[in-house]
PDB file of N, CA and C in Angstrom:
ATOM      1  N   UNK A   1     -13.146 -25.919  -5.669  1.00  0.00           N
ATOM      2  CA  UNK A   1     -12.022 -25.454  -4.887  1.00  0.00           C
ATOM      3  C   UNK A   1     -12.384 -25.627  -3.417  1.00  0.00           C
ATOM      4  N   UNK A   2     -11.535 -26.280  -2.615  1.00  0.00           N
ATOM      5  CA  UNK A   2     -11.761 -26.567  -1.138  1.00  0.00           C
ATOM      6  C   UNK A   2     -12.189 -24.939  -0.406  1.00  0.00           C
ATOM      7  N   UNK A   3     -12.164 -25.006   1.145  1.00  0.00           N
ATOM      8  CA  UNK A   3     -12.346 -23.808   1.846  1.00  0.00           C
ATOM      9  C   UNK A   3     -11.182 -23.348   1.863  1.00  0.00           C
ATOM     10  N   UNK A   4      -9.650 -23.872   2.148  1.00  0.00           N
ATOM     11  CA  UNK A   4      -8.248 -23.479   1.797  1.00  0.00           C
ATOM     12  C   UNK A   4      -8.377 -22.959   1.128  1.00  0.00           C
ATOM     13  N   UNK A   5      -8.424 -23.307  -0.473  1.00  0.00           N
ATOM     14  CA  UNK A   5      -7.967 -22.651  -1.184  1.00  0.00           C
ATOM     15  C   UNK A   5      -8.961 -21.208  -1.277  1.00  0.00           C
ATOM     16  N   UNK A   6     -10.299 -21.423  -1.178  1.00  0.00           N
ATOM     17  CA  UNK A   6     -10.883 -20.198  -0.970  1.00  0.00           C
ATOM     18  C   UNK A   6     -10.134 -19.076  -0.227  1.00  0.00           C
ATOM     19  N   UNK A   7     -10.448 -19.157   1.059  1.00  0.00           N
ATOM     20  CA  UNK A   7      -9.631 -18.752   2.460  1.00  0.00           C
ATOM     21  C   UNK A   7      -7.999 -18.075   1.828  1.00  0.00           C
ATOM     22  N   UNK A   8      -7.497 -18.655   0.891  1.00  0.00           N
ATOM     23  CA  UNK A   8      -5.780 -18.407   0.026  1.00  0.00           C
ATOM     24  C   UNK A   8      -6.044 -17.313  -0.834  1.00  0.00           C
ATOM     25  N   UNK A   9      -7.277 -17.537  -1.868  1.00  0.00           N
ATOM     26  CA  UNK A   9      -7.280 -16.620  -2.809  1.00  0.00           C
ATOM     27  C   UNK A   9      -7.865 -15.666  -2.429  1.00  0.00           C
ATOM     28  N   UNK A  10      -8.654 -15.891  -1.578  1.00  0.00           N
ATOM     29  CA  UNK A  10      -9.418 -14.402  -1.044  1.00  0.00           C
ATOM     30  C   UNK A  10      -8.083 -13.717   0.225  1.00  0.00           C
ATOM     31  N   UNK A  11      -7.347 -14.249   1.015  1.00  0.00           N
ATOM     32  CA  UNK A  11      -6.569 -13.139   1.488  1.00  0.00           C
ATOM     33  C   UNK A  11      -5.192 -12.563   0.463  1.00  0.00           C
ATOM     34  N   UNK A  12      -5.008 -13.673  -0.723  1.00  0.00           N
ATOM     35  CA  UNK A  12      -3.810 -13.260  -1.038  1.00  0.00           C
ATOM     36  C   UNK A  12      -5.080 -11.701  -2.403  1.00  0.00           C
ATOM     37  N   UNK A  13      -5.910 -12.080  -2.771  1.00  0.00           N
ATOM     38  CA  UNK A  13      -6.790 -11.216  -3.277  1.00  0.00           C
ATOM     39  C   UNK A  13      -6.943  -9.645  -2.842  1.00  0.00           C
ATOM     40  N   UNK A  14      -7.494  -9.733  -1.393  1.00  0.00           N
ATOM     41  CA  UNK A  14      -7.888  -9.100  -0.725  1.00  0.00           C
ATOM     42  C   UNK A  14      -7.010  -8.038  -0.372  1.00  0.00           C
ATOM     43  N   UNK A  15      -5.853  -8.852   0.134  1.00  0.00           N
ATOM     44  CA  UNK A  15      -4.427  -8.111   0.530  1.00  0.00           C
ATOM     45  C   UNK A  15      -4.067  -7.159  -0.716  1.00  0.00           C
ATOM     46  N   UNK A  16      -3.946  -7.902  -2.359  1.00  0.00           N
ATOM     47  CA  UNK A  16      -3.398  -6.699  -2.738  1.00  0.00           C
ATOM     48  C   UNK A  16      -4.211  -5.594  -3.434  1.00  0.00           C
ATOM     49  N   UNK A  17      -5.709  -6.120  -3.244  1.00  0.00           N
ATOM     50  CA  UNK A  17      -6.770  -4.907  -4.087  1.00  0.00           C
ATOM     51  C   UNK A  17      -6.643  -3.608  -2.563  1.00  0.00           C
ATOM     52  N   UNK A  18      -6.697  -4.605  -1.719  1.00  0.00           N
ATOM     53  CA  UNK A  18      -6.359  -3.208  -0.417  1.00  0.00           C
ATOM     54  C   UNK A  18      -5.538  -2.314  -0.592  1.00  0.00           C
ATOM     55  N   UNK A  19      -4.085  -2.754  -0.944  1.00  0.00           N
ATOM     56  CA  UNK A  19      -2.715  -1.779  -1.707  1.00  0.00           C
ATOM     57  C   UNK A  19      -3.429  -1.138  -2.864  1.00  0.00           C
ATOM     58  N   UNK A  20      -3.977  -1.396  -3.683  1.00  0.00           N
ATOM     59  CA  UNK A  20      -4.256  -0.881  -4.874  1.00  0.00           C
ATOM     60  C   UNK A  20      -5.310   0.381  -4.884  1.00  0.00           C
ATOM     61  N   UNK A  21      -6.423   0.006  -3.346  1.00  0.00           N
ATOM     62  CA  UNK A  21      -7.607   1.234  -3.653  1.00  0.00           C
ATOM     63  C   UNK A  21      -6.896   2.033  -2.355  1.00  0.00           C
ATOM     64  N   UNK A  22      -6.236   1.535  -1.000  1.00  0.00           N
ATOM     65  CA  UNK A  22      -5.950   2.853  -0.243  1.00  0.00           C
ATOM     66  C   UNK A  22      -4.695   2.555   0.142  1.00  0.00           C
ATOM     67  N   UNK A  23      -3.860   1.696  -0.348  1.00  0.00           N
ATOM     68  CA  UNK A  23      -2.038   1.448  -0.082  1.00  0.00           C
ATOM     69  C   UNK A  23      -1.759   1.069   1.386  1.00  0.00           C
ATOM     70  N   UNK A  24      -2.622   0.828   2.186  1.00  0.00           N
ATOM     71  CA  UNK A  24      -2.847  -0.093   3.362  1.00  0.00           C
ATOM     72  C   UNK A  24      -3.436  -1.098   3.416  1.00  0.00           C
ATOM     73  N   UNK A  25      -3.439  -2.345   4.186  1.00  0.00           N
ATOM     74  CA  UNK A  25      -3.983  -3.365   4.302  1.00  0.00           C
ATOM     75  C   UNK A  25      -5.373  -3.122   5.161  1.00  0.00           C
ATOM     76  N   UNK A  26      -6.520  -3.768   4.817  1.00  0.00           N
ATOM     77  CA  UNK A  26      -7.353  -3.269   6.079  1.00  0.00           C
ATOM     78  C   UNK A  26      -7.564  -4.154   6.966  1.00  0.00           C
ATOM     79  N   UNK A  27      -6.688  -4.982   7.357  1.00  0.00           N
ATOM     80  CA  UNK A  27      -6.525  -6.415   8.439  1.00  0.00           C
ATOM     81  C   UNK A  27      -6.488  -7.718   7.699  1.00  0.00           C
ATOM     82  N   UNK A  28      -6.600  -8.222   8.173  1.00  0.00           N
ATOM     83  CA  UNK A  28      -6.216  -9.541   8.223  1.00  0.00           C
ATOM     84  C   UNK A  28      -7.621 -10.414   7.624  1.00  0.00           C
ATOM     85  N   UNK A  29      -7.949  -9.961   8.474  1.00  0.00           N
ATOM     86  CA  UNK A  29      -9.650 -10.671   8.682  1.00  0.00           C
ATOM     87  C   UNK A  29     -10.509 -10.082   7.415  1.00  0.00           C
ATOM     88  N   UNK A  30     -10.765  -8.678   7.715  1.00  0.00           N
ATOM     89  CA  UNK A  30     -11.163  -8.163   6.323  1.00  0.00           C
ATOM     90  C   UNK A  30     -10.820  -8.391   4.591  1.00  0.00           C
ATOM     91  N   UNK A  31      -9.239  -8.450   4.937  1.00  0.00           N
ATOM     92  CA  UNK A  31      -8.762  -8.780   3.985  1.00  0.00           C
ATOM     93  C   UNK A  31      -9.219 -10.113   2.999  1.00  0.00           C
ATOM     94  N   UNK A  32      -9.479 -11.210   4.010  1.00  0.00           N
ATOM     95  CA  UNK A  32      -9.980 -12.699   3.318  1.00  0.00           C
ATOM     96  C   UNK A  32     -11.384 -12.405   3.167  1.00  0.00           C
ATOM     97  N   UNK A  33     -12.058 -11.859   4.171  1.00  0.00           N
ATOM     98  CA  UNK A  33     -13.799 -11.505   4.031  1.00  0.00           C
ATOM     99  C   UNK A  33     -13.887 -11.014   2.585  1.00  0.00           C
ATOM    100  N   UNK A  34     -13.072  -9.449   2.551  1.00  0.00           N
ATOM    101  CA  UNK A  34     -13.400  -8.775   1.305  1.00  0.00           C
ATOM    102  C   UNK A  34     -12.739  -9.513  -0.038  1.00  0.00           C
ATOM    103  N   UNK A  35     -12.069 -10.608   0.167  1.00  0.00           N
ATOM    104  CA  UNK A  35     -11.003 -11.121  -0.553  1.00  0.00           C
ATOM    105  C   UNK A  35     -12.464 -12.057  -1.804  1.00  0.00           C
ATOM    106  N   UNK A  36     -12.984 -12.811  -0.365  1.00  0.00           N
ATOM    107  CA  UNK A  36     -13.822 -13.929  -0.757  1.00  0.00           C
ATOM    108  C   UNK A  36     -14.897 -12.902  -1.615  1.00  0.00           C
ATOM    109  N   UNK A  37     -15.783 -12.372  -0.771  1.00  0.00           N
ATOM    110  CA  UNK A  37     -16.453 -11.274  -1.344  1.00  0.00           C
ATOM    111  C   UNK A  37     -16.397 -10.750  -2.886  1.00  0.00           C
ATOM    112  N   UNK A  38     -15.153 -10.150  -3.073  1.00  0.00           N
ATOM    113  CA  UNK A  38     -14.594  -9.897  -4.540  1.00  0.00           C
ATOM    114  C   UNK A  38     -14.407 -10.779  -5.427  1.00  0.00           C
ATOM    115  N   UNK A  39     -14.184 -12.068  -5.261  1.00  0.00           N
ATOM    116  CA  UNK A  39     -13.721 -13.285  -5.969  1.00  0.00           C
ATOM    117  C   UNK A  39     -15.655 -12.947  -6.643  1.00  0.00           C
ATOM    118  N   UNK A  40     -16.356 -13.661  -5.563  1.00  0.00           N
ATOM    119  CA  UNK A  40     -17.497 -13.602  -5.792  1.00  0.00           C
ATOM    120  C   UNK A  40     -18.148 -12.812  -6.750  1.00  0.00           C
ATOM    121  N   UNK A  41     -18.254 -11.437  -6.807  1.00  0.00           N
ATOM    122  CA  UNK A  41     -18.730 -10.650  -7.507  1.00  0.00           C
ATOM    123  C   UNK A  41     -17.733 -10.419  -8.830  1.00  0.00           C
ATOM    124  N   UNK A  42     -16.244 -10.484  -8.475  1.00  0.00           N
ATOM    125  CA  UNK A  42     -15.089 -10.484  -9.775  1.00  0.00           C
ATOM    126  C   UNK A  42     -16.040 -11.998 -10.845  1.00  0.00           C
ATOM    127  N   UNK A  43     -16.370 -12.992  -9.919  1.00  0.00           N
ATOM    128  CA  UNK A  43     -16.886 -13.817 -10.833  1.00  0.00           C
ATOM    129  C   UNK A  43     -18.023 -13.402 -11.782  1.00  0.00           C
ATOM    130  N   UNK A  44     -18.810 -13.039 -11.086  1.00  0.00           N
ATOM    131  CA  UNK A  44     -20.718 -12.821 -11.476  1.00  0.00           C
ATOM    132  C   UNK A  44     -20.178 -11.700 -12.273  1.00  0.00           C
ATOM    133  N   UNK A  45     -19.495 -10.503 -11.897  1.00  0.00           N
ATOM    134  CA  UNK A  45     -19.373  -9.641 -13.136  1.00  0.00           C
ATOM    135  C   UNK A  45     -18.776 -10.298 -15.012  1.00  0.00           C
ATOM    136  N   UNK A  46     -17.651 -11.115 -14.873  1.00  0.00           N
ATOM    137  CA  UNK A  46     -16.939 -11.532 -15.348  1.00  0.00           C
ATOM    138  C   UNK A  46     -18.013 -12.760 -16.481  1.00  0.00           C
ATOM    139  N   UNK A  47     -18.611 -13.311 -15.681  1.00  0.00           N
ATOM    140  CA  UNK A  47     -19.403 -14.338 -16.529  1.00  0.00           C
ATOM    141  C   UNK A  47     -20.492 -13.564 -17.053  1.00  0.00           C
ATOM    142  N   UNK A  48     -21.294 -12.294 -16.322  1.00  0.00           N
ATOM    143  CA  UNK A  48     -22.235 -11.675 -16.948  1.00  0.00           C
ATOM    144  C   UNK A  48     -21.460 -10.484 -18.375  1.00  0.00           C
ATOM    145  N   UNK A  49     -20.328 -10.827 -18.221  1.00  0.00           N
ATOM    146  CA  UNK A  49     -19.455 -10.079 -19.799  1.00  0.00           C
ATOM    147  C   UNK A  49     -19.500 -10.890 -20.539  1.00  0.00           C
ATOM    148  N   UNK A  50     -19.686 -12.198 -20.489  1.00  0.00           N
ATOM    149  CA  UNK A  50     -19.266 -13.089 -21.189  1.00  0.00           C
ATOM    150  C   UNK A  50     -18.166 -14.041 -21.208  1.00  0.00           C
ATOM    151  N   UNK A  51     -17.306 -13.611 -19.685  1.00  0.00           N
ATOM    152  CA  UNK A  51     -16.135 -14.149 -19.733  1.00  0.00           C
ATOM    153  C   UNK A  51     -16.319 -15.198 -18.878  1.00  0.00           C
ATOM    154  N   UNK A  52     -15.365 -16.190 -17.989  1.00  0.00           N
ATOM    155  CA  UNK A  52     -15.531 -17.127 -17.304  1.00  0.00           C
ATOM    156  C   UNK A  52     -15.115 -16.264 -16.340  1.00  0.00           C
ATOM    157  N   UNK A  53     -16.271 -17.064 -15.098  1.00  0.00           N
ATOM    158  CA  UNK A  53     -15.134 -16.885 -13.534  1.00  0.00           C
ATOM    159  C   UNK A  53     -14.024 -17.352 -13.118  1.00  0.00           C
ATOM    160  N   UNK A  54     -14.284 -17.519 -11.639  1.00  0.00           N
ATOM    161  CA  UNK A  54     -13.311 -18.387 -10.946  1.00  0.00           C
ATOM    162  C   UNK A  54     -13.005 -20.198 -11.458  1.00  0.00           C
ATOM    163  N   UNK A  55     -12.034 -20.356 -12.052  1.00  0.00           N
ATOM    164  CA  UNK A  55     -11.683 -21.030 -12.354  1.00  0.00           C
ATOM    165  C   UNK A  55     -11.160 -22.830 -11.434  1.00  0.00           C
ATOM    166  N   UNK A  56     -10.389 -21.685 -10.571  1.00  0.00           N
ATOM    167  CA  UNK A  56      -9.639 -22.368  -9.416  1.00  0.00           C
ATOM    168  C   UNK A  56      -8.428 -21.794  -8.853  1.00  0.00           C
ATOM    169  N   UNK A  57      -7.739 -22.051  -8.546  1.00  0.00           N
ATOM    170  CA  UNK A  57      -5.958 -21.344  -8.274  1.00  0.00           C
ATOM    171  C   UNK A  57      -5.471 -20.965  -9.254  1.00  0.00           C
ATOM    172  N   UNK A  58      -5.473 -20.080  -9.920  1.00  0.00           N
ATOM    173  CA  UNK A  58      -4.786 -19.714 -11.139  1.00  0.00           C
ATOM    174  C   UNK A  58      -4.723 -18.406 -10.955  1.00  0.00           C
ATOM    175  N   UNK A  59      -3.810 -17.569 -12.306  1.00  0.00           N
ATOM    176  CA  UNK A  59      -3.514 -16.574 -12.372  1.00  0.00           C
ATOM    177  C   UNK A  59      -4.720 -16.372 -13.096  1.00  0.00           C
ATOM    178  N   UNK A  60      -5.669 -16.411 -13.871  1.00  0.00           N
ATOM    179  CA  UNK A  60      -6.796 -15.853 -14.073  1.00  0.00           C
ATOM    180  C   UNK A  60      -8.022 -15.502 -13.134  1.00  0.00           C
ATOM    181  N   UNK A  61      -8.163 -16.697 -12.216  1.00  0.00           N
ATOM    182  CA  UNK A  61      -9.208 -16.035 -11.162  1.00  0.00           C
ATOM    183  C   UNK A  61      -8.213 -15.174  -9.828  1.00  0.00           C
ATOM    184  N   UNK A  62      -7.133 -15.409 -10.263  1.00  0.00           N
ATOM    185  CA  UNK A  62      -6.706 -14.415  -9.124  1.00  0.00           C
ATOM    186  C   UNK A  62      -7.304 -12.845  -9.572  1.00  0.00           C
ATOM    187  N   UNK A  63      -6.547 -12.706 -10.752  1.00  0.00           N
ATOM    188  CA  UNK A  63      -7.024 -11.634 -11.941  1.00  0.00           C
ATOM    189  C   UNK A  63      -8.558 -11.050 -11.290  1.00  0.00           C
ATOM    190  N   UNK A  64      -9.343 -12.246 -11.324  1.00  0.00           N
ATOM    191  CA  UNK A  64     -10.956 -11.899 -11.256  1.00  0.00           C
ATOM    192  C   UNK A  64     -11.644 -11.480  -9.800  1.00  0.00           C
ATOM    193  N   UNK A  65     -10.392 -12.284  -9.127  1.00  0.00           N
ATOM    194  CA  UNK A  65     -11.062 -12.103  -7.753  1.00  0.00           C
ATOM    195  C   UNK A  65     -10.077 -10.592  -7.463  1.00  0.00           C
ATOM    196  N   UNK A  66      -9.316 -10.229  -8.168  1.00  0.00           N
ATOM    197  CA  UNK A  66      -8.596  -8.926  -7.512  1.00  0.00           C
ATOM    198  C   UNK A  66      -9.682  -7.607  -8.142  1.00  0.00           C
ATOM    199  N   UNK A  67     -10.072  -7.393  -9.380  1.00  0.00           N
ATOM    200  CA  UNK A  67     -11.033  -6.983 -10.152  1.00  0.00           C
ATOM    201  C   UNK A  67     -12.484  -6.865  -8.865  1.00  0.00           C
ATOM    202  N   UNK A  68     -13.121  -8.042  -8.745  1.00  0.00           N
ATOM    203  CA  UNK A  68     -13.939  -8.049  -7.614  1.00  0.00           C
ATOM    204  C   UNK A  68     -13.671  -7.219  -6.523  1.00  0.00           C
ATOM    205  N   UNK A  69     -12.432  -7.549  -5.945  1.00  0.00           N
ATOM    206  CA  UNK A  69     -12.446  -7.345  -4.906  1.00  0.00           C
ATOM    207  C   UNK A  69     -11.717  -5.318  -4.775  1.00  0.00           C
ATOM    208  N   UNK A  70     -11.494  -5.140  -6.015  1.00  0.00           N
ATOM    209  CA  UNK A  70     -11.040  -3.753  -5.744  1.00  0.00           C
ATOM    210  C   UNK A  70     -12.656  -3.206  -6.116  1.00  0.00           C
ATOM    211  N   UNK A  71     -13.608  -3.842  -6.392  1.00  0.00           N
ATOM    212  CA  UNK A  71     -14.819  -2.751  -7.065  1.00  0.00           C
ATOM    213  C   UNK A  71     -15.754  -3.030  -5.116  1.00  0.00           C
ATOM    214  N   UNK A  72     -15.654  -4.221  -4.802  1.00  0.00           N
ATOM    215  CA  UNK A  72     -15.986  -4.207  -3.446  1.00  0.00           C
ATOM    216  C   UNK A  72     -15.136  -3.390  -2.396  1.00  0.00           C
ATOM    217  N   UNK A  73     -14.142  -3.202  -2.440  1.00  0.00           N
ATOM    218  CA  UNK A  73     -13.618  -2.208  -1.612  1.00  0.00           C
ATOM    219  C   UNK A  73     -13.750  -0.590  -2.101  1.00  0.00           C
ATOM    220  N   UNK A  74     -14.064  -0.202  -2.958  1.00  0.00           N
ATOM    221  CA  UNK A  74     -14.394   0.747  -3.451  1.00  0.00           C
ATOM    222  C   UNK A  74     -15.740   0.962  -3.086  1.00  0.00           C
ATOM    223  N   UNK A  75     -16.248   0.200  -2.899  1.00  0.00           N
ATOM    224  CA  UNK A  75     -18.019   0.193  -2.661  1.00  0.00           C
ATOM    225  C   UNK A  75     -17.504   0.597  -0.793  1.00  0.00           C
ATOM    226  N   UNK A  76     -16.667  -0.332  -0.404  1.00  0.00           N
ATOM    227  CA  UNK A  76     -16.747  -0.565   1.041  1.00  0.00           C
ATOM    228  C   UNK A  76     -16.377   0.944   1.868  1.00  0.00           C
ATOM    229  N   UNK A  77     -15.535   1.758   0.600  1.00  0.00           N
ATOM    230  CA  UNK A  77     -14.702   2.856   1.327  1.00  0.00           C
ATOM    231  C   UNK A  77     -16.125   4.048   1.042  1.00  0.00           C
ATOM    232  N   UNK A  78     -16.766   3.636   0.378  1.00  0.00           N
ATOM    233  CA  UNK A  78     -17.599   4.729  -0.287  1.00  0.00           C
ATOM    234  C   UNK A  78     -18.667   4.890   0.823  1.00  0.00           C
ATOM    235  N   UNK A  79     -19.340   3.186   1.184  1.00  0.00           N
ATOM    236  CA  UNK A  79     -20.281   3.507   2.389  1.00  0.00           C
ATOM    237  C   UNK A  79     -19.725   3.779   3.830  1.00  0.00           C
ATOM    238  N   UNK A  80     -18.932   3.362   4.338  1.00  0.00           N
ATOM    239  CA  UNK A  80     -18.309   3.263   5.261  1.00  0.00           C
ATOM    240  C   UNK A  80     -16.992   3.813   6.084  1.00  0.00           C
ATOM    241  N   UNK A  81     -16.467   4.683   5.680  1.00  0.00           N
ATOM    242  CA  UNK A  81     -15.053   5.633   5.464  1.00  0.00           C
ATOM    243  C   UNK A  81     -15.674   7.080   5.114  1.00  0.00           C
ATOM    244  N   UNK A  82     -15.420   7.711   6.653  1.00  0.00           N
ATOM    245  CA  UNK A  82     -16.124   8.894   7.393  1.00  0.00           C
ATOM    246  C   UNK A  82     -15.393   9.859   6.060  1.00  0.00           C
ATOM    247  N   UNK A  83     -14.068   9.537   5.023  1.00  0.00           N
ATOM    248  CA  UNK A  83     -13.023  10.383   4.718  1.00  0.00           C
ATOM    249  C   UNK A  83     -13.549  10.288   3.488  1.00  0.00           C
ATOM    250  N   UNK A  84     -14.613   8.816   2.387  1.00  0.00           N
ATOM    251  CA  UNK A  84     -14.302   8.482   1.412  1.00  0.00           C
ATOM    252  C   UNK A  84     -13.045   7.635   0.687  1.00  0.00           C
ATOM    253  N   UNK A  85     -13.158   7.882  -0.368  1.00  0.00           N
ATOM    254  CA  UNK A  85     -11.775   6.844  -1.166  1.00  0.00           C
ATOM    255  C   UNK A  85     -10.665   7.660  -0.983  1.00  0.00           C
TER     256      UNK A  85
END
């Protein structure tokens, strides 16, 4: 998968695991960082189950990278967020 499409799945990723763990976006920027981030680890978790990763543009690694990326933002709110989750 090119850097586009990376850069695509990690903000369109990112954007909605953000709605999902605190119902705000946390920017723009973060959003693709933590987007990519989650893909990443949505993968490595996913293949260490037995399942496949990131595939490419699809509705399955979107699946994987949203999975990722809500257990990385959960991590992110836990160290970093004076309030918690």
């Amino acid at each position: 998968m090119s850097i586009i499409g990376w850069l695509i799945l990690g903000l369109i990723s990112g954007f909605i695991a953000s709605k999902i763990v605190n119902k705000t976006g946390a920017g723009f920027v973060l959003d693709i960082i933590l987007g990519i981030v989650g893909a990443l680890v949505g993968g490595f978790i996913f293949t260490r189950l037995g399942g496949i990763g990131i595939t490419g543009f699809n509705l399955y690694s979107m699946t994987v990278a949203i999975v990722g990326a809500v257990i990385v933002l959960v991590v992110y709110h836990a160290l970093f967020s004076r309030k918690g989750i």
